[in-house]
N, C-alpha and C. Protein backbone atom coordinates (compact mmCIF):
# COMPACT_ATOMS: atom_id res chain seq x y z
N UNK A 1 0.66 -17.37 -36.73
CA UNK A 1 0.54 -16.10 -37.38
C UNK A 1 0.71 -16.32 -38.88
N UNK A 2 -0.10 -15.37 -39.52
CA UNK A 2 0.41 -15.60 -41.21
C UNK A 2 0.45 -14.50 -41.67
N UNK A 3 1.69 -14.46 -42.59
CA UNK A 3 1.87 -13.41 -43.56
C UNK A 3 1.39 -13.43 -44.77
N UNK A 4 1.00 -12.61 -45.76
CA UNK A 4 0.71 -12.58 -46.88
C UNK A 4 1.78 -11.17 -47.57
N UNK A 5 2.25 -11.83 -48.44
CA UNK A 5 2.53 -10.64 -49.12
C UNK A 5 2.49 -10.54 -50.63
N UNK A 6 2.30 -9.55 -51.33
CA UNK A 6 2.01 -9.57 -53.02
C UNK A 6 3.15 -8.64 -53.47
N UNK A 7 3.79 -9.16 -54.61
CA UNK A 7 4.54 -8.04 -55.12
C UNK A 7 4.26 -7.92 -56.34
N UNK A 8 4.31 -6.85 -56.69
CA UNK A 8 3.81 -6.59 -58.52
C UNK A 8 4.84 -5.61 -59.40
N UNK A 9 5.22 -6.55 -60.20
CA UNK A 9 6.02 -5.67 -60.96
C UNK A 9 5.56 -5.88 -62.64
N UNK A 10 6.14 -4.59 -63.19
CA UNK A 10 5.85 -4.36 -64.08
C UNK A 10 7.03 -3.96 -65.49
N UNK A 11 7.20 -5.03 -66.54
CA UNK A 11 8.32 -4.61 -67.22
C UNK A 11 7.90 -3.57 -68.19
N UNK A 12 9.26 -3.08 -69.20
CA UNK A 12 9.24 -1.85 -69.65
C UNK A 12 8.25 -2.21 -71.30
N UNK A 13 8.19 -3.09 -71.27
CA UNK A 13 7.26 -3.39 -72.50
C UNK A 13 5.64 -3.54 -71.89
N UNK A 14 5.38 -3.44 -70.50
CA UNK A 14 4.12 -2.99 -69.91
C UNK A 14 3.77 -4.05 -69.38
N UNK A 15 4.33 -5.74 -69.25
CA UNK A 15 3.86 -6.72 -68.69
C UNK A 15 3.94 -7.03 -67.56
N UNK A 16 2.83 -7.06 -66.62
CA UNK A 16 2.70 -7.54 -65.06
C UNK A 16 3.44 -8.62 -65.02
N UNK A 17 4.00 -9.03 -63.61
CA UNK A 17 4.37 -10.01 -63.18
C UNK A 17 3.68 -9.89 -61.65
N UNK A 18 3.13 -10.91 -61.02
CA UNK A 18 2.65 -10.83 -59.67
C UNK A 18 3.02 -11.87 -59.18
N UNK A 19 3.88 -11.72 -57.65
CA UNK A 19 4.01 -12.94 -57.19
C UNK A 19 3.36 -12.93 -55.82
N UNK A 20 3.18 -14.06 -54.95
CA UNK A 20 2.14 -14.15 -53.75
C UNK A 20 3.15 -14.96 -53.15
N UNK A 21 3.49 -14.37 -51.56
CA UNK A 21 3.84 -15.24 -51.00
C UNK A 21 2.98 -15.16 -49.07
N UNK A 22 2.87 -16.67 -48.93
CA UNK A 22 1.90 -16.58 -47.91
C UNK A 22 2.67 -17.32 -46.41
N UNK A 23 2.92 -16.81 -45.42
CA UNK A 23 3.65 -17.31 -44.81
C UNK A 23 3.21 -17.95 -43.45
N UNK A 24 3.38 -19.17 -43.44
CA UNK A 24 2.32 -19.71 -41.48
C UNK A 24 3.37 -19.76 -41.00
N UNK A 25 2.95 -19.37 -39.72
CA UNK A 25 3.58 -19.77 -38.61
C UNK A 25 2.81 -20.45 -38.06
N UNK A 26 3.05 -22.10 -37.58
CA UNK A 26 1.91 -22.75 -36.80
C UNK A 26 2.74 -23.64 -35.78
N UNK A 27 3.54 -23.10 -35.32
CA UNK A 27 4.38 -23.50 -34.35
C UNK A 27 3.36 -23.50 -33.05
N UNK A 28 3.81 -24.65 -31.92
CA UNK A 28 3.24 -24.24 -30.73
C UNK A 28 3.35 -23.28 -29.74
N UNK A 29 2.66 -22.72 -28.96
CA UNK A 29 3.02 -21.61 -27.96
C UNK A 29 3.08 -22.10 -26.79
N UNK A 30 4.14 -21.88 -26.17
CA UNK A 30 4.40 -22.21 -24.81
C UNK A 30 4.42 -21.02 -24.02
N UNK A 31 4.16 -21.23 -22.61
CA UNK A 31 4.23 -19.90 -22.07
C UNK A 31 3.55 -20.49 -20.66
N UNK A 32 3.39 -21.56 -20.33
CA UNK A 32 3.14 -21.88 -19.22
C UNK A 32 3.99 -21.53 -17.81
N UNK A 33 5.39 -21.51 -18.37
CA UNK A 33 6.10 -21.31 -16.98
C UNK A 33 6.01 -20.05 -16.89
N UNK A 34 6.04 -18.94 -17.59
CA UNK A 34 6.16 -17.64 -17.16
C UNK A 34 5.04 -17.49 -16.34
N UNK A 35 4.01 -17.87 -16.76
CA UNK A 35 3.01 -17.77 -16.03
C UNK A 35 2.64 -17.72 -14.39
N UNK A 36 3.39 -19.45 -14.25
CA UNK A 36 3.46 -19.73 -12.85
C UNK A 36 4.76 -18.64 -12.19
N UNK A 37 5.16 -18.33 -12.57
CA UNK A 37 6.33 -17.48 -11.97
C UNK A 37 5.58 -16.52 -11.52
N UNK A 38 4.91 -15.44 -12.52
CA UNK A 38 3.96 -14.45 -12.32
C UNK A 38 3.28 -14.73 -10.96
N UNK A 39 2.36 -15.66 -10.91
CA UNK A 39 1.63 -16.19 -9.96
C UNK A 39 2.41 -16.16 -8.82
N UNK A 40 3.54 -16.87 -8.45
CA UNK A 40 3.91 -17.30 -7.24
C UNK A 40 4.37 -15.92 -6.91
N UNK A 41 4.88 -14.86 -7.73
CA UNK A 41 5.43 -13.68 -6.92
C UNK A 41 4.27 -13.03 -6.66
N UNK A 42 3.54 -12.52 -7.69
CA UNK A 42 2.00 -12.07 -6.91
C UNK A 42 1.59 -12.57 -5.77
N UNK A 43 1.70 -13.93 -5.40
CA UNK A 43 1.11 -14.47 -4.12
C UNK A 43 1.76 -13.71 -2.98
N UNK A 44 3.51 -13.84 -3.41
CA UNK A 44 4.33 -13.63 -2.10
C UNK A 44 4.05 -11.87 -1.54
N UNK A 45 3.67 -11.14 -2.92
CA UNK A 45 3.38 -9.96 -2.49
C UNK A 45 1.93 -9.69 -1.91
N UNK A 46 1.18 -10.10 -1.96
CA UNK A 46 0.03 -10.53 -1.39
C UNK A 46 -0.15 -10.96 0.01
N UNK A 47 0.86 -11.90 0.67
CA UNK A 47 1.13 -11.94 1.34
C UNK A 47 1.73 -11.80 2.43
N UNK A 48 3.05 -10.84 1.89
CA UNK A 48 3.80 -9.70 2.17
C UNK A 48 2.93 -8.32 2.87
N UNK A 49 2.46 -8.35 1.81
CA UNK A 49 1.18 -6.95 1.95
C UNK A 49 0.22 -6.82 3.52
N UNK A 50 -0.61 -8.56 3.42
CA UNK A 50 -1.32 -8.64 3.94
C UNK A 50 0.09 -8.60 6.11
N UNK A 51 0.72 -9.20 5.86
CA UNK A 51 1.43 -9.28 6.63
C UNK A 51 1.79 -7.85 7.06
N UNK A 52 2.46 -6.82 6.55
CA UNK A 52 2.84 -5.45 6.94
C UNK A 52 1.44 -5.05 7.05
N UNK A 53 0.03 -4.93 7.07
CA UNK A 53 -0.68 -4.35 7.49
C UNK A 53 -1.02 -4.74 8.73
N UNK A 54 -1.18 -6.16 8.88
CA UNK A 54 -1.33 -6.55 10.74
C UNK A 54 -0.56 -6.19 11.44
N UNK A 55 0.64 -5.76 10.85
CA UNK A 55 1.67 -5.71 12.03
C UNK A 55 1.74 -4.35 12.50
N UNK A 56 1.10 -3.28 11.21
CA UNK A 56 0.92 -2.02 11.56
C UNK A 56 0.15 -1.48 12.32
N UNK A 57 -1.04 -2.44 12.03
CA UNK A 57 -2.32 -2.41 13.08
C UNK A 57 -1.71 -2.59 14.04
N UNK A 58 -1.16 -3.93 14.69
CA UNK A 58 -0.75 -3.94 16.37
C UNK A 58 -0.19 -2.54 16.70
N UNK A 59 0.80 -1.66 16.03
CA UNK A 59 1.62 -0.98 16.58
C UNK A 59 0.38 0.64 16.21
N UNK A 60 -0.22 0.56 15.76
CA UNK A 60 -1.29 1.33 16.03
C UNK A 60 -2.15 1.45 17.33
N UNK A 61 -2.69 0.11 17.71
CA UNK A 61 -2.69 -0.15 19.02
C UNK A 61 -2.38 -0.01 20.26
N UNK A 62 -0.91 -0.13 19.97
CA UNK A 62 0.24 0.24 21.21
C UNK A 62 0.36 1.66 21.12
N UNK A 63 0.29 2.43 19.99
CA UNK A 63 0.26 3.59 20.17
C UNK A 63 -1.14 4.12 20.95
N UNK A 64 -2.45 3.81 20.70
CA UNK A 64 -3.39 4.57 20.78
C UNK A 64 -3.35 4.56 22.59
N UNK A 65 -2.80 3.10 23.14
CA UNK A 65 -2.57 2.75 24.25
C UNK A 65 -2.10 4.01 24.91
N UNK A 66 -1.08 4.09 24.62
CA UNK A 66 0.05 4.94 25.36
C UNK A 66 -0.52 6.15 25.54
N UNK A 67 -1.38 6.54 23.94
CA UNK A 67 -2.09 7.99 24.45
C UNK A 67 -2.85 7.81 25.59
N UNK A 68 -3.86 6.87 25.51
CA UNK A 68 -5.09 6.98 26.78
C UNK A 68 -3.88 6.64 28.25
N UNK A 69 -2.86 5.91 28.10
CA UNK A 69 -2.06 6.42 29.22
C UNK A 69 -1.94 7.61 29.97
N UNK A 70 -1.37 8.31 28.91
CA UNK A 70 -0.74 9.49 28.94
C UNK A 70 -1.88 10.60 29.50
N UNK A 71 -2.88 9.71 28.82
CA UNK A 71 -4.04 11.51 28.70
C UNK A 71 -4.87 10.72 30.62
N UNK A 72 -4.78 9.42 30.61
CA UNK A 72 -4.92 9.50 32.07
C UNK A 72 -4.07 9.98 33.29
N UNK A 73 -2.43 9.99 33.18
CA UNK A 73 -1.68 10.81 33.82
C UNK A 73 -2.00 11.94 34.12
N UNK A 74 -2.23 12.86 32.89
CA UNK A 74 -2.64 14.11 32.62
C UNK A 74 -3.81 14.56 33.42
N UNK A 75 -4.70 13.78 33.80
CA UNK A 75 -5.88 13.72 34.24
C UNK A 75 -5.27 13.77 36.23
N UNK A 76 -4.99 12.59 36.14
CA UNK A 76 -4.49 12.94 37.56
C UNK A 76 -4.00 13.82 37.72
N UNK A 77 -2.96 14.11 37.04
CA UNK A 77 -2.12 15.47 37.34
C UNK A 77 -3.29 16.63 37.59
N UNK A 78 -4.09 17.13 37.07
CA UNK A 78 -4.51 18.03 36.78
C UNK A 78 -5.81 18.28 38.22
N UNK A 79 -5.84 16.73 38.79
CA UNK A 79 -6.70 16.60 40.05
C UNK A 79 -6.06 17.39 41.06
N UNK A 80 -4.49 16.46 40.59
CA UNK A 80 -3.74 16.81 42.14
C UNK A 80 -3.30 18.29 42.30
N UNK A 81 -3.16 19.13 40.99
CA UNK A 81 -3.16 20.41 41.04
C UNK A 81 -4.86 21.16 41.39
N UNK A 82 -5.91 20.39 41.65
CA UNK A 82 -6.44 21.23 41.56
C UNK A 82 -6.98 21.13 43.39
N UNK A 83 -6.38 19.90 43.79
CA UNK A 83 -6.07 19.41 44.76
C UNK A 83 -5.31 20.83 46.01
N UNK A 84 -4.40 20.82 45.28
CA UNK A 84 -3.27 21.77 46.12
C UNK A 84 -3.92 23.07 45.80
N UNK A 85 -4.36 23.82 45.03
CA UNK A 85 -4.92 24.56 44.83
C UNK A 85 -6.33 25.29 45.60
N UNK A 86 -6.86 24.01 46.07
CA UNK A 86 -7.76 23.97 47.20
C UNK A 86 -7.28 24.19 48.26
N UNK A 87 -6.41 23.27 48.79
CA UNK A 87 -5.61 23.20 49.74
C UNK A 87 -4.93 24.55 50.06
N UNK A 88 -4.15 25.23 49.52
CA UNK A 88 -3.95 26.91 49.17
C UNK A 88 -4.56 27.46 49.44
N UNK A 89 -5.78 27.73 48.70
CA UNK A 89 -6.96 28.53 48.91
C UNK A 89 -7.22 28.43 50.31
N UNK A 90 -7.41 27.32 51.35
CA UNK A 90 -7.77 27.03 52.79
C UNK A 90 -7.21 27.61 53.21
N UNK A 91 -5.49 27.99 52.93
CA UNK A 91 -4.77 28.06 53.93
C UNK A 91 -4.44 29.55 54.02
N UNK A 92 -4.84 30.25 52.88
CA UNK A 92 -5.09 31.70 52.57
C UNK A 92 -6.53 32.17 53.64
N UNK A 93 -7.29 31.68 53.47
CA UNK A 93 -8.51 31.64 53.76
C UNK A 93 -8.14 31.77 55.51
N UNK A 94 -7.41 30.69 55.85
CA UNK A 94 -7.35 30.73 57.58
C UNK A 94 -5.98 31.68 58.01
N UNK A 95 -5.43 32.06 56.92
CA UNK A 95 -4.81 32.99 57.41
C UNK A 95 -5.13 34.13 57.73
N UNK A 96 -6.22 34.81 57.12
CA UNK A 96 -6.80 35.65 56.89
C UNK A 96 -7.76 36.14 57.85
N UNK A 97 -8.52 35.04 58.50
CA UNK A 97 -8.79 35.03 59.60
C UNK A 97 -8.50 35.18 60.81
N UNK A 98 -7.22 34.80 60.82
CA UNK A 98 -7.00 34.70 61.76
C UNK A 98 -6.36 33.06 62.90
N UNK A 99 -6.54 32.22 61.95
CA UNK A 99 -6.50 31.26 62.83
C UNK A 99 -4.97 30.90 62.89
């Protein structure tokens, strides 16, 4: 980096004075390790990341499972009531008759 700076002054009999001063910085820049640091935690979260989404998926899975379980229970159930319901109806039916 460089600075420049000018200062100007002026005495009471009206004479300039100007001085210049110019300043380098030419030092080296290091900055390599921060770098890799950056990197390796980005990775771990990356990988982190990628990890909690498979695992969410499986248990998405197991859930959707359980519904089509459930909604097949439901299904039977709803036979065997319609089952007895028949069955009822017959027995109304032959009562009625007579038998």
């Amino acid at each position: 980096m460089t600075e420049e700076r000018t200062t100007e002054t002026v005495t009471p009999e009206g004479t300039h004075h100007t001085e210049r001063h110019v300043t380098h910085d030419d030092a080296p820049r290091s900055g390599g390790g921060g770098m890799w640091v950056l990197l390796i935690i980005l990775l771990i979260a990356v990988i982190a990341g990628i990890w909690i989404f498979s695992s969410q998926s499986g248990a998405e899975i197991a859930k959707d499972n359980a519904i089509a379980g459930a909604a097949e229970n439901v299904g039977e159930a709803a036979n065997q009531v319609g089952e007895a319901a028949t069955q009822a109806g017959d027995a109304v039916e032959n009562t009625a008759d007579g038998e």
